[in-house]
N, C-alpha and C. Protein backbone atom coordinates (compact mmCIF):
# COMPACT_ATOMS: atom_id res chain seq x y z
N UNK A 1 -122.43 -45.18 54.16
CA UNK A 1 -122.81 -44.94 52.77
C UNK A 1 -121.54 -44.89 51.93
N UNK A 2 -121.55 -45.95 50.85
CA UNK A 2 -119.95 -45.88 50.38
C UNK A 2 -120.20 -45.08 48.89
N UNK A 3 -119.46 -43.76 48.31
CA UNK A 3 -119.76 -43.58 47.37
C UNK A 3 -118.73 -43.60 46.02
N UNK A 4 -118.91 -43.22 45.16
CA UNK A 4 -118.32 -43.47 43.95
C UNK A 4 -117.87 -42.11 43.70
N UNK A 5 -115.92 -41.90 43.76
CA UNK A 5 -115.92 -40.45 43.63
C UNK A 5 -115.18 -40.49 42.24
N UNK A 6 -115.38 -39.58 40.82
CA UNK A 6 -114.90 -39.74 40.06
C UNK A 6 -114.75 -38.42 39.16
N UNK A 7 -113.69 -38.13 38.02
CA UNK A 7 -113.18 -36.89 37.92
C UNK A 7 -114.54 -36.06 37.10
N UNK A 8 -114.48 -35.27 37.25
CA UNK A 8 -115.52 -34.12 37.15
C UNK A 8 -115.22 -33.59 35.91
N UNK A 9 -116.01 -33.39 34.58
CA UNK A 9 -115.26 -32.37 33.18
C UNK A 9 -116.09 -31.23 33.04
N UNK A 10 -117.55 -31.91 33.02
CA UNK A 10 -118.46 -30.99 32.64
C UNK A 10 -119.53 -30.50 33.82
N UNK A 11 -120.01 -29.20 34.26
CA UNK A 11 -120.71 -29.11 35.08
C UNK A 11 -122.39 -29.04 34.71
N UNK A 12 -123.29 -29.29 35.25
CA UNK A 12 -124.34 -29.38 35.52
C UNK A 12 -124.95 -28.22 36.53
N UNK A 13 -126.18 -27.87 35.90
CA UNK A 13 -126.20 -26.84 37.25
C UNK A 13 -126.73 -27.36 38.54
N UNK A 14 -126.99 -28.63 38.82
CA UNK A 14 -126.59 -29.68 39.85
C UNK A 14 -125.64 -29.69 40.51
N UNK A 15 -124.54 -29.28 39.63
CA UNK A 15 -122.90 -29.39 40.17
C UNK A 15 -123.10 -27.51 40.35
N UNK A 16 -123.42 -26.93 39.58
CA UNK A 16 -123.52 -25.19 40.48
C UNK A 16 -123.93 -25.22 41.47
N UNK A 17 -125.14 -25.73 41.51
CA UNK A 17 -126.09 -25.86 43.07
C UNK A 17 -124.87 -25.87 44.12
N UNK A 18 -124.63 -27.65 43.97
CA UNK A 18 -123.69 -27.90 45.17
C UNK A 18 -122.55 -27.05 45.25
N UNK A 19 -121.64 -26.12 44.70
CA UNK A 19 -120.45 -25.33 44.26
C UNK A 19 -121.12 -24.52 45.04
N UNK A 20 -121.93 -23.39 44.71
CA UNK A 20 -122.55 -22.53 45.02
C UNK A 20 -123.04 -22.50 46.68
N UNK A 21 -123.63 -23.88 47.24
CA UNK A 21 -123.69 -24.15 48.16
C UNK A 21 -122.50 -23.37 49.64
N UNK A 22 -121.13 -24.19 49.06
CA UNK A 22 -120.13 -24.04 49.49
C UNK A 22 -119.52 -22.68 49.83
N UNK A 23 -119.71 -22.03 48.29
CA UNK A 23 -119.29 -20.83 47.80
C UNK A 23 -119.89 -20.01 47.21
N UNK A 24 -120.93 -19.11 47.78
CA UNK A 24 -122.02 -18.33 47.54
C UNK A 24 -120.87 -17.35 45.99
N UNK A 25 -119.83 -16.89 45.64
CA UNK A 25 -120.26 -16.21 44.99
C UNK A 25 -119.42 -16.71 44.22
N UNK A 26 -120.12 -16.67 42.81
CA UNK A 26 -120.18 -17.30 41.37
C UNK A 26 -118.90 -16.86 40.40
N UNK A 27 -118.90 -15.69 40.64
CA UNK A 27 -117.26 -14.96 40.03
C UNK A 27 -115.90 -15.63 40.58
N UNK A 28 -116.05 -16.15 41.97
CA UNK A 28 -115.03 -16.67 42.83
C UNK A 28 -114.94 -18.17 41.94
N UNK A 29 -116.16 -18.69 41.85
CA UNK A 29 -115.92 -20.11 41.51
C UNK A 29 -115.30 -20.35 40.62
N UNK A 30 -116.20 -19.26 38.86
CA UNK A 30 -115.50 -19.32 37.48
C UNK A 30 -114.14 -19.14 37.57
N UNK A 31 -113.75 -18.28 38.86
CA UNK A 31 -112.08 -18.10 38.54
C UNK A 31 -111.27 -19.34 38.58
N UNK A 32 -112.07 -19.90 39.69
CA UNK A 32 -110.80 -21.39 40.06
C UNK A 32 -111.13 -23.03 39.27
N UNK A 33 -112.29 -22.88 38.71
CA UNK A 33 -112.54 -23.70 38.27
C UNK A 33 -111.90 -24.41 36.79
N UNK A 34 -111.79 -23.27 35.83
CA UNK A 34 -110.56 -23.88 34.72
C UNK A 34 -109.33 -24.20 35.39
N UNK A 35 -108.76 -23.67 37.09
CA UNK A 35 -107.34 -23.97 36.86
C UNK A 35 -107.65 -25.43 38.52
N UNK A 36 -108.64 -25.83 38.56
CA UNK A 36 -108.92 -26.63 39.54
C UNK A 36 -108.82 -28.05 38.85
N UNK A 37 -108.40 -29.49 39.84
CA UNK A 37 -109.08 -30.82 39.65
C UNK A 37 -110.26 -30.63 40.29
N UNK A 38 -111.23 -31.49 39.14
CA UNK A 38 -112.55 -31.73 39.99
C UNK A 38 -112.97 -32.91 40.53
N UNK A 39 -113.71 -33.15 41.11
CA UNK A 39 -114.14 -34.78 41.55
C UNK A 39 -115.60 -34.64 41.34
N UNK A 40 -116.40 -35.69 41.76
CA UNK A 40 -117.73 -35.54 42.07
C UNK A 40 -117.64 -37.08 42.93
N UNK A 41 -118.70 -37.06 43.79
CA UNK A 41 -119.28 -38.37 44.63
C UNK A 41 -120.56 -38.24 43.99
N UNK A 42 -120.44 -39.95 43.65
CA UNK A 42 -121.46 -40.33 43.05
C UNK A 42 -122.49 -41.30 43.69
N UNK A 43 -123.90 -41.83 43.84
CA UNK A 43 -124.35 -42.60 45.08
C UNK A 43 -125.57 -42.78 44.15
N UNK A 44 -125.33 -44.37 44.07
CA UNK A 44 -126.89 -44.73 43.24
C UNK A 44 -127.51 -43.83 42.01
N UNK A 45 -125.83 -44.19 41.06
CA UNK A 45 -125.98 -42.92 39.85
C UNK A 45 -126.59 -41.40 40.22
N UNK A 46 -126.29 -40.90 41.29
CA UNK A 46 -127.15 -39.40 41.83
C UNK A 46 -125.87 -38.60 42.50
N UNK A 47 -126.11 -37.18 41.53
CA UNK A 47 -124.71 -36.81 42.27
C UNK A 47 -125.01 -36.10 43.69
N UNK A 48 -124.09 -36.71 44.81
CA UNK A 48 -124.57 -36.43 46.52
C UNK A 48 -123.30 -35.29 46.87
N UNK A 49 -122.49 -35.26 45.71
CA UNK A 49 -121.17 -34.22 46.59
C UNK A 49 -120.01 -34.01 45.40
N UNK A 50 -119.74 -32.85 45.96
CA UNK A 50 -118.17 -32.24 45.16
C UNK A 50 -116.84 -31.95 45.68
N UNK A 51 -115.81 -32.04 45.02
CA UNK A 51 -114.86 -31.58 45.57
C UNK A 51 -113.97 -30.88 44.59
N UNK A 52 -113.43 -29.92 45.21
CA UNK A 52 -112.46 -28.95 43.87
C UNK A 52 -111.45 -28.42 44.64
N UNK A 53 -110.31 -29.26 44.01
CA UNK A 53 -108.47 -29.10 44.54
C UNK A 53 -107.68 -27.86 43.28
N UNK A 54 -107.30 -26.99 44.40
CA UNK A 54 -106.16 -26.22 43.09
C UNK A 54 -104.93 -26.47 43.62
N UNK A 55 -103.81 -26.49 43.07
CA UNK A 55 -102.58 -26.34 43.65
C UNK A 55 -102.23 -25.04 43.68
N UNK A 56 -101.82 -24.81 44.80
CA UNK A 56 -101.57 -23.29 45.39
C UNK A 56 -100.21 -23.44 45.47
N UNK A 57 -99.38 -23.77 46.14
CA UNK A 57 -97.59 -24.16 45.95
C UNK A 57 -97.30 -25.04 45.47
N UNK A 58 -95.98 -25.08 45.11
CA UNK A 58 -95.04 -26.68 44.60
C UNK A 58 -95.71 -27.94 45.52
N UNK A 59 -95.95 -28.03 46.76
CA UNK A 59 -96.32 -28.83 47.50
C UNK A 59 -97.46 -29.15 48.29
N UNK A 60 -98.18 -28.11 47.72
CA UNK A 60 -99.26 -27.76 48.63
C UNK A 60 -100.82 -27.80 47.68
N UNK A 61 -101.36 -28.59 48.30
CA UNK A 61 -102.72 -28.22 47.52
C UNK A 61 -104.12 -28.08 48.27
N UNK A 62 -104.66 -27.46 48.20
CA UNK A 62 -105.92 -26.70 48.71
C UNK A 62 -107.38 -27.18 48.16
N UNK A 63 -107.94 -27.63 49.49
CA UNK A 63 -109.68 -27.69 48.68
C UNK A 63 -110.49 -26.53 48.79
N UNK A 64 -110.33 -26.12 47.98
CA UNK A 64 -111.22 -24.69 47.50
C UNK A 64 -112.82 -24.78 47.45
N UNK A 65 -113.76 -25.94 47.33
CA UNK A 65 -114.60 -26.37 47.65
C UNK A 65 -115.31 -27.97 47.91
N UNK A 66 -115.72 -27.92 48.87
CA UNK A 66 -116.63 -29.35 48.91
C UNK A 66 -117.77 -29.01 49.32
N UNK A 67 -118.85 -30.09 49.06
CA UNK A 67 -119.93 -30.01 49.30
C UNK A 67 -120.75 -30.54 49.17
N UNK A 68 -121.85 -31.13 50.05
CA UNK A 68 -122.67 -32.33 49.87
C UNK A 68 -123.86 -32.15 49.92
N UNK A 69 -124.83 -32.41 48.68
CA UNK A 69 -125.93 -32.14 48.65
C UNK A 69 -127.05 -32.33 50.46
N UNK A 70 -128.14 -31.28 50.58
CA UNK A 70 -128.07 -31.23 52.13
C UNK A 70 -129.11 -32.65 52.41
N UNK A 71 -129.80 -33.50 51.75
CA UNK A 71 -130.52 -34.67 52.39
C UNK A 71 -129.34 -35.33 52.63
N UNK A 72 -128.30 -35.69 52.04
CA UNK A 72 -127.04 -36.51 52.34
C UNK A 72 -125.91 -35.84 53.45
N UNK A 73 -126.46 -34.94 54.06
CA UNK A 73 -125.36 -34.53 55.16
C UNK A 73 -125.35 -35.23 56.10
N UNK A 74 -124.43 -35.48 56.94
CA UNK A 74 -124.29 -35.91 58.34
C UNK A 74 -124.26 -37.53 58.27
N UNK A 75 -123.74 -38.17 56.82
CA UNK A 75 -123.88 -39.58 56.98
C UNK A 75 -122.56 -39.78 55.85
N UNK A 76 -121.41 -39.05 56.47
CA UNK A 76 -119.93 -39.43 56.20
C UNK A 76 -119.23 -39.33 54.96
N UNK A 77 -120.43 -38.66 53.65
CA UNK A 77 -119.75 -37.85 52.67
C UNK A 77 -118.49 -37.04 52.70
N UNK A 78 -118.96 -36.61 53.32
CA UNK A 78 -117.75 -35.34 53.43
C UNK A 78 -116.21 -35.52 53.99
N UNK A 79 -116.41 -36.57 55.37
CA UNK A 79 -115.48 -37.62 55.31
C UNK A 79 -114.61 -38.44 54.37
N UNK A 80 -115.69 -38.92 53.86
CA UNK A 80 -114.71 -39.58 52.37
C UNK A 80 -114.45 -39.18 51.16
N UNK A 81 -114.88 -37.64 51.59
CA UNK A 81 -114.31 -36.30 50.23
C UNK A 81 -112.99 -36.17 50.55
N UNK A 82 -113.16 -35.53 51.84
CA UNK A 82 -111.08 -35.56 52.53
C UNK A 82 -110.73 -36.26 52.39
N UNK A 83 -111.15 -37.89 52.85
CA UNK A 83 -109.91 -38.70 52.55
C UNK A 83 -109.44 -39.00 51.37
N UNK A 84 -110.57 -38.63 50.54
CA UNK A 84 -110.07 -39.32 48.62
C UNK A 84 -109.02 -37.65 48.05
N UNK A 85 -109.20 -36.52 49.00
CA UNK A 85 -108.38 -35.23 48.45
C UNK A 85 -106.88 -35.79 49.41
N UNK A 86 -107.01 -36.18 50.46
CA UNK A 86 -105.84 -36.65 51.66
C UNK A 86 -105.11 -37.39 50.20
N UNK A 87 -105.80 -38.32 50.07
CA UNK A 87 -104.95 -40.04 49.26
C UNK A 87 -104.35 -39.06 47.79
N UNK A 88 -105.01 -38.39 46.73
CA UNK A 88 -105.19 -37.74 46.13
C UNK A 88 -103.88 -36.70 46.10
N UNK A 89 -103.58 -36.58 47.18
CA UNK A 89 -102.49 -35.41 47.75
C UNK A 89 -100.83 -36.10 47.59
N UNK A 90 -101.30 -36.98 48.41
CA UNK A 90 -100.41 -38.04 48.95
C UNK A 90 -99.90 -38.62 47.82
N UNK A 91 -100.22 -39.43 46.73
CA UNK A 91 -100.17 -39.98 45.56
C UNK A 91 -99.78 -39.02 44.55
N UNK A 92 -99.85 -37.97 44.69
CA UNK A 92 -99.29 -36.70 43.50
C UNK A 92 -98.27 -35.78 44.38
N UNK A 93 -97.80 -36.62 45.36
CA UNK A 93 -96.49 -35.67 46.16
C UNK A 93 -96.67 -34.95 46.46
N UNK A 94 -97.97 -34.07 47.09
CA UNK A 94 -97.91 -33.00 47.64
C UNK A 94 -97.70 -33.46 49.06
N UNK A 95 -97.48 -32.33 50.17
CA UNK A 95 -96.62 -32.65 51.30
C UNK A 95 -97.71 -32.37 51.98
N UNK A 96 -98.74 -30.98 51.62
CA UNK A 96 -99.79 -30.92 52.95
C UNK A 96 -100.85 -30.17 51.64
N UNK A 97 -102.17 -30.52 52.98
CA UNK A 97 -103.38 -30.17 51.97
C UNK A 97 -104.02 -29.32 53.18
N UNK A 98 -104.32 -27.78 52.26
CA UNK A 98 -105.01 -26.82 52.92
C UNK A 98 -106.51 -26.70 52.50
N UNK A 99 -107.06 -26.16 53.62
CA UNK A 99 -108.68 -25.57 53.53
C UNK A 99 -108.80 -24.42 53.95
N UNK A 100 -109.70 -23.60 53.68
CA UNK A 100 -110.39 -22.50 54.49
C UNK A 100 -111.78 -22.73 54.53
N UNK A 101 -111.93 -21.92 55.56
CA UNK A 101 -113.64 -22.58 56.61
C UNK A 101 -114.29 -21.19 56.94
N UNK A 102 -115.39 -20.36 57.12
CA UNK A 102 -115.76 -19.22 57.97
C UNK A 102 -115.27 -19.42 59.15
N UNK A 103 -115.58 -18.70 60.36
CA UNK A 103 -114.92 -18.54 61.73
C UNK A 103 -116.39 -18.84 61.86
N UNK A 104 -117.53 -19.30 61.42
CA UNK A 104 -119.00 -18.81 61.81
C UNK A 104 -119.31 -20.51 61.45
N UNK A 105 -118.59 -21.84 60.05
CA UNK A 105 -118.73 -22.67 59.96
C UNK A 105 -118.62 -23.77 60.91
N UNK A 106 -119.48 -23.85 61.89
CA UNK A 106 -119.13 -24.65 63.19
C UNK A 106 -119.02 -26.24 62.91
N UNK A 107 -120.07 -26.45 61.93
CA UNK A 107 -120.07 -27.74 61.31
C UNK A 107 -118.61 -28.39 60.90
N UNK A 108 -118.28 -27.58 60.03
CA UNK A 108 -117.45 -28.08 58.69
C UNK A 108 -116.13 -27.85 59.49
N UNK A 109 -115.83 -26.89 60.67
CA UNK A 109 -114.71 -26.66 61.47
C UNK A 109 -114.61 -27.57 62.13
N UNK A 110 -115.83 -28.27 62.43
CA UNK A 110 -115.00 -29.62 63.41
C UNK A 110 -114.91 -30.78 62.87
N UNK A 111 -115.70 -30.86 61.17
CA UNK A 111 -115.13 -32.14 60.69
C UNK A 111 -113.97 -32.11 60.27
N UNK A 112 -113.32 -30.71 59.88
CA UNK A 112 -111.90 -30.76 59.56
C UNK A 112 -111.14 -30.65 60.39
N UNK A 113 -111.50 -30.64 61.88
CA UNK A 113 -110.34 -30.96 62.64
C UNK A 113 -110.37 -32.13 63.28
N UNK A 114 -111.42 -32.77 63.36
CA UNK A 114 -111.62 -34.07 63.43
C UNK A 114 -110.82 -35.36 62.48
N UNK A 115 -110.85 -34.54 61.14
CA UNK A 115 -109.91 -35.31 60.34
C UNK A 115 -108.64 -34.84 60.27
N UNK A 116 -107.74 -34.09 61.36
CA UNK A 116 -106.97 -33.89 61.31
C UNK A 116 -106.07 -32.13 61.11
N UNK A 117 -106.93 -31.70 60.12
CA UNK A 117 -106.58 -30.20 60.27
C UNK A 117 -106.51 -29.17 61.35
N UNK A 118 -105.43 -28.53 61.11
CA UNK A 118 -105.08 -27.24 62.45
C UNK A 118 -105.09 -26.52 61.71
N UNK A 119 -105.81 -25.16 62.31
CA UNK A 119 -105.42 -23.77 62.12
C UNK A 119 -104.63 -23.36 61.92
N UNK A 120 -104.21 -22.86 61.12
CA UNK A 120 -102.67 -22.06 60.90
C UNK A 120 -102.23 -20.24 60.87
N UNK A 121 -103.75 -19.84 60.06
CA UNK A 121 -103.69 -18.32 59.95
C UNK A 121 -105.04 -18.45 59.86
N UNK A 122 -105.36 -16.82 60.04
CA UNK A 122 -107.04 -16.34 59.87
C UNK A 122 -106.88 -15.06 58.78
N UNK A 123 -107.92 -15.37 57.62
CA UNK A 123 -108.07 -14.25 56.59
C UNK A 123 -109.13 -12.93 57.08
N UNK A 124 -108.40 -12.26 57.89
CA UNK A 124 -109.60 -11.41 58.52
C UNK A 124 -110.29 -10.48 57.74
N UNK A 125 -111.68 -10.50 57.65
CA UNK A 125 -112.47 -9.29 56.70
C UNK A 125 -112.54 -10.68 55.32
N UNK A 126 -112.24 -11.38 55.34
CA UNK A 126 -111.93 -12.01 53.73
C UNK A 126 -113.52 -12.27 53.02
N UNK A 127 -114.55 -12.74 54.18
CA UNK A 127 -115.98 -12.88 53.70
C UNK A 127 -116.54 -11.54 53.26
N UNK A 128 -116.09 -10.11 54.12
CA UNK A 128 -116.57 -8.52 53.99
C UNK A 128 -116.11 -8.34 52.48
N UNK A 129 -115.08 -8.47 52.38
CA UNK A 129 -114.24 -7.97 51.27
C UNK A 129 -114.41 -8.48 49.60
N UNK A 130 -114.88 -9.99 49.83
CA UNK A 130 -115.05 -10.39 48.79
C UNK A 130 -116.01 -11.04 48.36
N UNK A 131 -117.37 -10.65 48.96
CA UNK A 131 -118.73 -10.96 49.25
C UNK A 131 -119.68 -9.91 48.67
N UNK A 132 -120.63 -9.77 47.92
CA UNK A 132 -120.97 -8.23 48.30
C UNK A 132 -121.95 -8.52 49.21
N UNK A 133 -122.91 -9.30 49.22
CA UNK A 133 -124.17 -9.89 50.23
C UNK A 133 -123.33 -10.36 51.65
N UNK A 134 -124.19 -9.56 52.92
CA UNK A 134 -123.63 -9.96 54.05
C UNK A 134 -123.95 -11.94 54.01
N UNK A 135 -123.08 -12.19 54.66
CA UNK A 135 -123.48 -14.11 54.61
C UNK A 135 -123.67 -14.17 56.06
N UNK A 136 -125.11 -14.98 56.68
CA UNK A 136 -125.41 -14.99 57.79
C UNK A 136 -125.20 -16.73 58.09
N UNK A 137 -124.76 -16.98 59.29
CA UNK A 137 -124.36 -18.79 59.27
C UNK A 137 -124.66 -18.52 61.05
N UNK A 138 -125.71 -19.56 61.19
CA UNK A 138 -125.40 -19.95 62.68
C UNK A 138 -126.04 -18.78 63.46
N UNK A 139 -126.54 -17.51 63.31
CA UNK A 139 -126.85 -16.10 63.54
C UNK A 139 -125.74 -15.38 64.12
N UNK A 140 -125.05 -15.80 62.93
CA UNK A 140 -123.66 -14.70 63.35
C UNK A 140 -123.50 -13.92 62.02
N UNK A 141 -122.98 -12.75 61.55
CA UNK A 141 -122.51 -12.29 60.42
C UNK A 141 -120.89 -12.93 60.12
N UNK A 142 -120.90 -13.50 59.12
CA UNK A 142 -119.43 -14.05 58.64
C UNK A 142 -118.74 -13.10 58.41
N UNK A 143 -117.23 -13.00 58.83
CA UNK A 143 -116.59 -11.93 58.57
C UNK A 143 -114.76 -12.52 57.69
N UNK A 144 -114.66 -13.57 59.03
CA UNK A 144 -113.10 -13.94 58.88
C UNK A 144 -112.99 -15.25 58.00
N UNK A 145 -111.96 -15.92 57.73
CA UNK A 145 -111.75 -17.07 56.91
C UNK A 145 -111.10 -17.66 57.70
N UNK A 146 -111.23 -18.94 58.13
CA UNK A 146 -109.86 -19.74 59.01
C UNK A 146 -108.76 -20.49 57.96
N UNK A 147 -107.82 -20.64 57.93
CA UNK A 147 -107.32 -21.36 56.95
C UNK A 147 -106.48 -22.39 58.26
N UNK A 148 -106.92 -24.04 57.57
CA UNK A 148 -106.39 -25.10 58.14
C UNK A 148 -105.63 -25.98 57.40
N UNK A 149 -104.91 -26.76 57.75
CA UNK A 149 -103.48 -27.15 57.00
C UNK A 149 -103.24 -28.73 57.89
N UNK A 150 -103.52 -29.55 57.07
CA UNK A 150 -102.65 -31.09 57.31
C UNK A 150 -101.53 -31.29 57.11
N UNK A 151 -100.61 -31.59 57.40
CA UNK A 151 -99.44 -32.28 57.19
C UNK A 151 -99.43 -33.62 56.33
N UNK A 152 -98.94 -33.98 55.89
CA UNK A 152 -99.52 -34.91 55.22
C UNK A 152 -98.00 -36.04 55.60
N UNK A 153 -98.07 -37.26 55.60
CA UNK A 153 -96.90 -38.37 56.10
C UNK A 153 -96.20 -38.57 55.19
């Protein structure tokens, strides 16, 4: 499925949905979102997915959320979200591009290491702490954050 990813200005609560998806709480999002690039994937004029990059260091930039509407999962969206944040990275000189994942996201942990990301540190308590609703994934209670890190060439 090849899609159309293009910069993001205005949101839709289409585009909350999918945000929200990612990132259950709404205070977290408004914060990063004025100082974020946005994208959107686009598929037969219908928006199927998001992506939202902040720069966190001089060199470093972080996807703070992606997310693909759920009839379109599992057919390589999300794939060609990383690679357009990878190229994206690469093309604006940053040196490596970080994520964080739950310890409970089994899915999304192995497409990002599949595309390349390693573990680097774990945000322990980070879901307890800055959640107020317990978040249940997989029938586990979410607790920790993994944070994973590409290198970039």
């Amino acid at each position: 499925m090849e899609i159309n990813i293009k910069t993001c200005t205005a949101f839709t609560k289409q585009h909350y949905n999918l945000l929200l998806s990612a990132d259950p709480n709404q205070e977290l999002v408004d914060n990063y979102l004025p100082r974020a690039l946005c994208f959107e994937a686009i598929y037969h004029d219908h928006l199927v997915g998001i992506l939202v990059l902040l720069p966190t260091h001089p060199e470093t930039l972080e996807i703070v959320n992606i997310a693909v509407i759920s009839p379109q999962r599992n057919q390589g969206i999300g794939r060609q979200l990383l690679a357009f944040a990878e190229k994206y990275a690469g093309t604006h000189n940053y040196k490596c591009l970080e994520i964080g994942t739950g310890t409970t996201s089994f899915g999304q942990l192995y497409l990002y290491q599949k595309c390349g990301f390693r573990v680097f540190s774990v945000d322990q308590d980070f879901f307890t702490l800055h959640y107020a609703d317990e978040i249940v994934e997989n029938h586990l209670v979410l607790k920790d954050m993994l944070r994973l890190r590409k290198v970039l060439a």
